[in-house]
Protein backbone atom coordinates (compact mmCIF):
# COMPACT_ATOMS: atom_id res chain seq x y z
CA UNK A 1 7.59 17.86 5.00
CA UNK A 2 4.02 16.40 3.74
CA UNK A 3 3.89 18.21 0.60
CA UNK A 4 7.61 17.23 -0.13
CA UNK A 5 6.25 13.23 0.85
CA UNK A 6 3.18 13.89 -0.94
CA UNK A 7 5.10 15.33 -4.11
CA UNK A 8 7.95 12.73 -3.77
CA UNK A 9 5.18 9.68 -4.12
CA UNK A 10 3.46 11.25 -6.75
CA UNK A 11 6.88 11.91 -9.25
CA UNK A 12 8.99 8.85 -7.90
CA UNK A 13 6.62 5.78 -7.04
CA UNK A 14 3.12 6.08 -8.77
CA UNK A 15 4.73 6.17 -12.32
CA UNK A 16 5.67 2.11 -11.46
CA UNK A 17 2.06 1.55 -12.73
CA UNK A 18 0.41 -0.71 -10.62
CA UNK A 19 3.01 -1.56 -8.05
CA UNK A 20 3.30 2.24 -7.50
CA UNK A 21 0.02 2.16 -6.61
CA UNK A 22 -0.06 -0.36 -4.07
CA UNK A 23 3.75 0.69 -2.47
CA UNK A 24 2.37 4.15 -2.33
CA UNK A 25 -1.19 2.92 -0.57
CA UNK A 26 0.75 0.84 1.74
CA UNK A 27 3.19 3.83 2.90
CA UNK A 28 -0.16 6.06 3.00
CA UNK A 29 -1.64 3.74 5.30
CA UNK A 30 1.38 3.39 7.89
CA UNK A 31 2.76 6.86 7.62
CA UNK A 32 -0.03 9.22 8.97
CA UNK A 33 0.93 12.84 7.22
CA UNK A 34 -0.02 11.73 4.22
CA UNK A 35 -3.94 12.44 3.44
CA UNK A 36 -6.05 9.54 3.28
CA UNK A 37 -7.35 10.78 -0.32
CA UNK A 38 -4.43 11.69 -2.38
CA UNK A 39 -2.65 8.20 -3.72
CA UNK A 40 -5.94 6.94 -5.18
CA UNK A 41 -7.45 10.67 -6.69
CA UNK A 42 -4.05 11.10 -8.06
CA UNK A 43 -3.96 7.33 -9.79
CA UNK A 44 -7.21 7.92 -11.36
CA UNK A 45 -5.58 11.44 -12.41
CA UNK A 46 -2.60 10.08 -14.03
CA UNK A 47 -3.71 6.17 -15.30
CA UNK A 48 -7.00 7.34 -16.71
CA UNK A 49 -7.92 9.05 -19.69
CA UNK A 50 -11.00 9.80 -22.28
CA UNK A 51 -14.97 9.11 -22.06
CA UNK A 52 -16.30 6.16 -20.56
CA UNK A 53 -15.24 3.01 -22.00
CA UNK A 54 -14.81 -0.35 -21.03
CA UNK A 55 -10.86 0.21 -21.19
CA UNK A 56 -11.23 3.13 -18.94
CA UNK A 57 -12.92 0.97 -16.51
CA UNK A 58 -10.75 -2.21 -16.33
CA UNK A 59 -8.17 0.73 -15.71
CA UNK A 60 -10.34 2.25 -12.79
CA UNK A 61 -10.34 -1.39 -11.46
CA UNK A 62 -7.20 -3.27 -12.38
CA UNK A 63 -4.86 -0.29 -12.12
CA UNK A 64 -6.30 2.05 -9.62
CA UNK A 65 -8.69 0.35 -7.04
CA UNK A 66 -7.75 -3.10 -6.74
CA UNK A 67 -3.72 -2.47 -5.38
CA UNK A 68 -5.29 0.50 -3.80
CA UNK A 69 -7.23 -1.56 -1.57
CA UNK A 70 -4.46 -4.23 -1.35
CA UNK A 71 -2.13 -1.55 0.00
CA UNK A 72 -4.14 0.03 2.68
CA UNK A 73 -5.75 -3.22 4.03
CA UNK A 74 -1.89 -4.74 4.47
CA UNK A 75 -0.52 -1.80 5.36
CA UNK A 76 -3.40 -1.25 8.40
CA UNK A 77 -2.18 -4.44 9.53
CA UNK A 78 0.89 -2.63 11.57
CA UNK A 79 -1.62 -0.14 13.10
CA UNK A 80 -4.26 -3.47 13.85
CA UNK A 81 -0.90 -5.49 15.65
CA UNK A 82 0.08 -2.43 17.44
CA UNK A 83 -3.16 -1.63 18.67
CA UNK A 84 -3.84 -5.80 19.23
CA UNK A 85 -0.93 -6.58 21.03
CA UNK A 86 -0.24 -3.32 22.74
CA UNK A 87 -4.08 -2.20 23.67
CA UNK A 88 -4.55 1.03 25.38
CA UNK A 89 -1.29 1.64 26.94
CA UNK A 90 0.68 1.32 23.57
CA UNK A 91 -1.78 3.99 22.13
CA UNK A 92 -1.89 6.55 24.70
CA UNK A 93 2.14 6.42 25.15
CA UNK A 94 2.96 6.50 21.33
CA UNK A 95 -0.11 6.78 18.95
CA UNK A 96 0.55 10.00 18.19
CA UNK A 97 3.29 9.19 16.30
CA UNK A 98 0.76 7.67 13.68
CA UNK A 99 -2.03 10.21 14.44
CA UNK A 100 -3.88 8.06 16.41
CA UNK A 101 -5.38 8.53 19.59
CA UNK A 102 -7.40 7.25 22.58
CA UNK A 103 -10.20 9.37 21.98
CA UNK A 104 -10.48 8.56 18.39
CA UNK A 105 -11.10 4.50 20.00
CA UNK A 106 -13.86 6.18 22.41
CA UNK A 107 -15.34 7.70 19.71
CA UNK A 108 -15.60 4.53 17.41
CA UNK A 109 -17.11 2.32 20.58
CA UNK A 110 -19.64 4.24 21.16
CA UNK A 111 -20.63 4.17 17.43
CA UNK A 112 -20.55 0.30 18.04
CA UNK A 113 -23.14 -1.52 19.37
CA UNK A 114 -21.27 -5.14 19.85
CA UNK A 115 -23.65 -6.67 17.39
CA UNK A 116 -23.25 -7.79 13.76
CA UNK A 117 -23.87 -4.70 12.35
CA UNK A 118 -20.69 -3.34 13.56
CA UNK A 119 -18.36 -5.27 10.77
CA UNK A 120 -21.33 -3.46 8.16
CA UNK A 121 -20.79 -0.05 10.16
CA UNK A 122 -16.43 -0.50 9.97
CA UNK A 123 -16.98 -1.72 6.23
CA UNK A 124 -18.92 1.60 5.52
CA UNK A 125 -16.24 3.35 7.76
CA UNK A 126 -13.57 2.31 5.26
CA UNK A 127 -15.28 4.00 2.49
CA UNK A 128 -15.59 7.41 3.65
CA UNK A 129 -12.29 9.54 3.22
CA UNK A 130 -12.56 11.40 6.40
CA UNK A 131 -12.87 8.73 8.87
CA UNK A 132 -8.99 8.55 10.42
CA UNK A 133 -8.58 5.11 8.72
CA UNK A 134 -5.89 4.21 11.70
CA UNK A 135 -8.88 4.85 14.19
CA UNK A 136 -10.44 1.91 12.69
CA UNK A 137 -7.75 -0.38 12.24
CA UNK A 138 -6.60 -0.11 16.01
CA UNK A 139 -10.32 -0.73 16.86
CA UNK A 140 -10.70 -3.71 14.90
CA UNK A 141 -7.22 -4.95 16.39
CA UNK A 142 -8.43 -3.93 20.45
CA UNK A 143 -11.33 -5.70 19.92
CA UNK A 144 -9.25 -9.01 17.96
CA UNK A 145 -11.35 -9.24 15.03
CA UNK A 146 -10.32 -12.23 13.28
CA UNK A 147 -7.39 -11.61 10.36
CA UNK A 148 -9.73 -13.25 7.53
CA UNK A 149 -12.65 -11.05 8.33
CA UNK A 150 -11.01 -7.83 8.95
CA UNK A 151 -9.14 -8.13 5.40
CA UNK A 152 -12.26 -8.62 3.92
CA UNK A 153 -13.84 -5.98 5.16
CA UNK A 154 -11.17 -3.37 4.96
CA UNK A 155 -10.55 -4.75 1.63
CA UNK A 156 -13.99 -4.31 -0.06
CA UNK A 157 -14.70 -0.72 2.07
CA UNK A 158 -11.56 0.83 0.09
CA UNK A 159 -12.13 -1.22 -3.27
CA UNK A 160 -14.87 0.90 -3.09
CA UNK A 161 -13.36 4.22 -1.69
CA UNK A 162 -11.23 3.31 -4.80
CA UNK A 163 -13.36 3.30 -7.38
CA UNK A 164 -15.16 6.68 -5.83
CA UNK A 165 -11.83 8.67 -5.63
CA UNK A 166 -10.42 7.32 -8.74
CA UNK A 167 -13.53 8.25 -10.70
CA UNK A 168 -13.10 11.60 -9.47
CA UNK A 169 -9.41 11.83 -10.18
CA UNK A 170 -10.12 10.65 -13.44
CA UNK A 171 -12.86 13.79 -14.31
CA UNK A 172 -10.67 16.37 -12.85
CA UNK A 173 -8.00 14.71 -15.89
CA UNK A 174 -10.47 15.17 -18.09
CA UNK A 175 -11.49 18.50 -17.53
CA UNK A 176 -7.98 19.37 -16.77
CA UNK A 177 -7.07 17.85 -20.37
CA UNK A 178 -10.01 19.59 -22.08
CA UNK A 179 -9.19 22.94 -20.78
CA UNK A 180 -5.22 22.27 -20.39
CA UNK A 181 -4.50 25.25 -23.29
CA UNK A 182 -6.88 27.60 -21.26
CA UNK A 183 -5.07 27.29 -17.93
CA UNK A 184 -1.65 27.51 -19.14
CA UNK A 185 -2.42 30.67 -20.88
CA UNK A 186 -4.15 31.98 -17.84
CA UNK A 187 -1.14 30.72 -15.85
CA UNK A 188 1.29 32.18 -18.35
CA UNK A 189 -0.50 35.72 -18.38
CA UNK A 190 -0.39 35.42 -14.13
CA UNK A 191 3.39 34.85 -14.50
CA UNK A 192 4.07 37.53 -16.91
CA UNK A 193 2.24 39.95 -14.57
CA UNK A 194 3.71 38.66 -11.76
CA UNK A 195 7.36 39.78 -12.96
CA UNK A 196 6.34 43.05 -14.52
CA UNK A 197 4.51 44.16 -11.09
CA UNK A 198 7.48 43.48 -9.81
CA UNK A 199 9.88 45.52 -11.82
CA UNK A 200 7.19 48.19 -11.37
CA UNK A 201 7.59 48.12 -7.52
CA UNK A 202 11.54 47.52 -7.88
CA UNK A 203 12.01 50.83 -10.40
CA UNK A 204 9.51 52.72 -8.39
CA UNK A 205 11.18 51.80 -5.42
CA UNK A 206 14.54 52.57 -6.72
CA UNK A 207 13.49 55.94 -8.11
CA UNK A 208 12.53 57.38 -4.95
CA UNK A 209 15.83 56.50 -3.39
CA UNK A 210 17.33 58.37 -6.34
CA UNK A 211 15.54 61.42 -4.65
């Protein structure tokens, strides 16, 4: 089901360009399956192209990172009401359904120490990958940070996250581009052995029921 999700985003809604981009952050964001990663690696995969150039990087910006982030901050907004208005009960009865649970909250208060820092410590949250990014959006909403601040923090943490995945998207493109002939000859040459291995085993195996 989550690679046919994963494969369904990637042919049908990221070739809209920029909307693409943002529809398929926001559906990353509220449906939990889907890895955290994949929308903005595969935008910088697909959207940008060549060496270093300033047109490269208004891409990585424009096109990749900015919708990115708009996506996954207004998307986090169902997991931040949820969490907001239906606090610990809500979470423990059906968080699962979004791969979220209690423990993950635990986990993030204790990181917390109830100053200032904390809105630095969720901002840097947003911009590591592996942090469950619904963990932090149900925090934020328990503990009713206010709407403004929490967009602008979850906004800037994945611009950033952004511009870090799509930069690597965009270099596996590249090397994928600059070695494209190599791999489908190597991928050709598994194929072809592939079949004749198997009319090997299929004639060998039909042989000795000749016997």
């Amino acid at each position: 089901m989550i690679e046919s999700l994963v494969h369904f985003l990637q042919i049908n809604i990221l070739p809209w360009g920029v909307l693409g981009v943002f529809v398929a952050s926001v559906l990353e964001e509220v449906i939990a399956p889907i890895p955290s990663a994949l929308i903005m690696t595969a935008s910088g995969f697909l959207f940008i192209t060549g060496p270093i150039s300033w047109n490269a990087i208004s891409v990585l910006i424009f096109k990749v990172a900015i919708p990115a982030a708009l996506g996954v901050t207004l998307g986090s907004y169902t997991v931040y009401f949820v969490a907001r208005f239906g606090g610990r009960f809500v979470l423990e009865k059906w968080g699962k359904y979004i791969g979220l649970y209690w423990s993950d909250i635990e986990k993030m208060q204790d990181k917390l120490s109830g100053t200032r820092k904390d809105e630095i410590l969720i901002g840097a949250a947003r911009i590591i990958p592996f942090i469950p990014s619904t963990a932090i959006s149900a925090f934020c909403g328990i503990m009713e940070m206010n709407l403004l601040k929490y967009f602008v923090i979850s906004f800037v943490g994945v611009f950033i996250r952004g511009i870090i995945l799509g930069v690597l998207g965009w270099q596996v493109g590249n090397i994928y581009e600059k070695y494209a002939e190599t791999i489908s000859s190597i991928e050709n040459f598994i194929l072809i052995s592939t079949i004749l291995a198997a009319l090997i085993f299929i004639m060998i195996k039909y042989k000795n029921r000749s016997r």
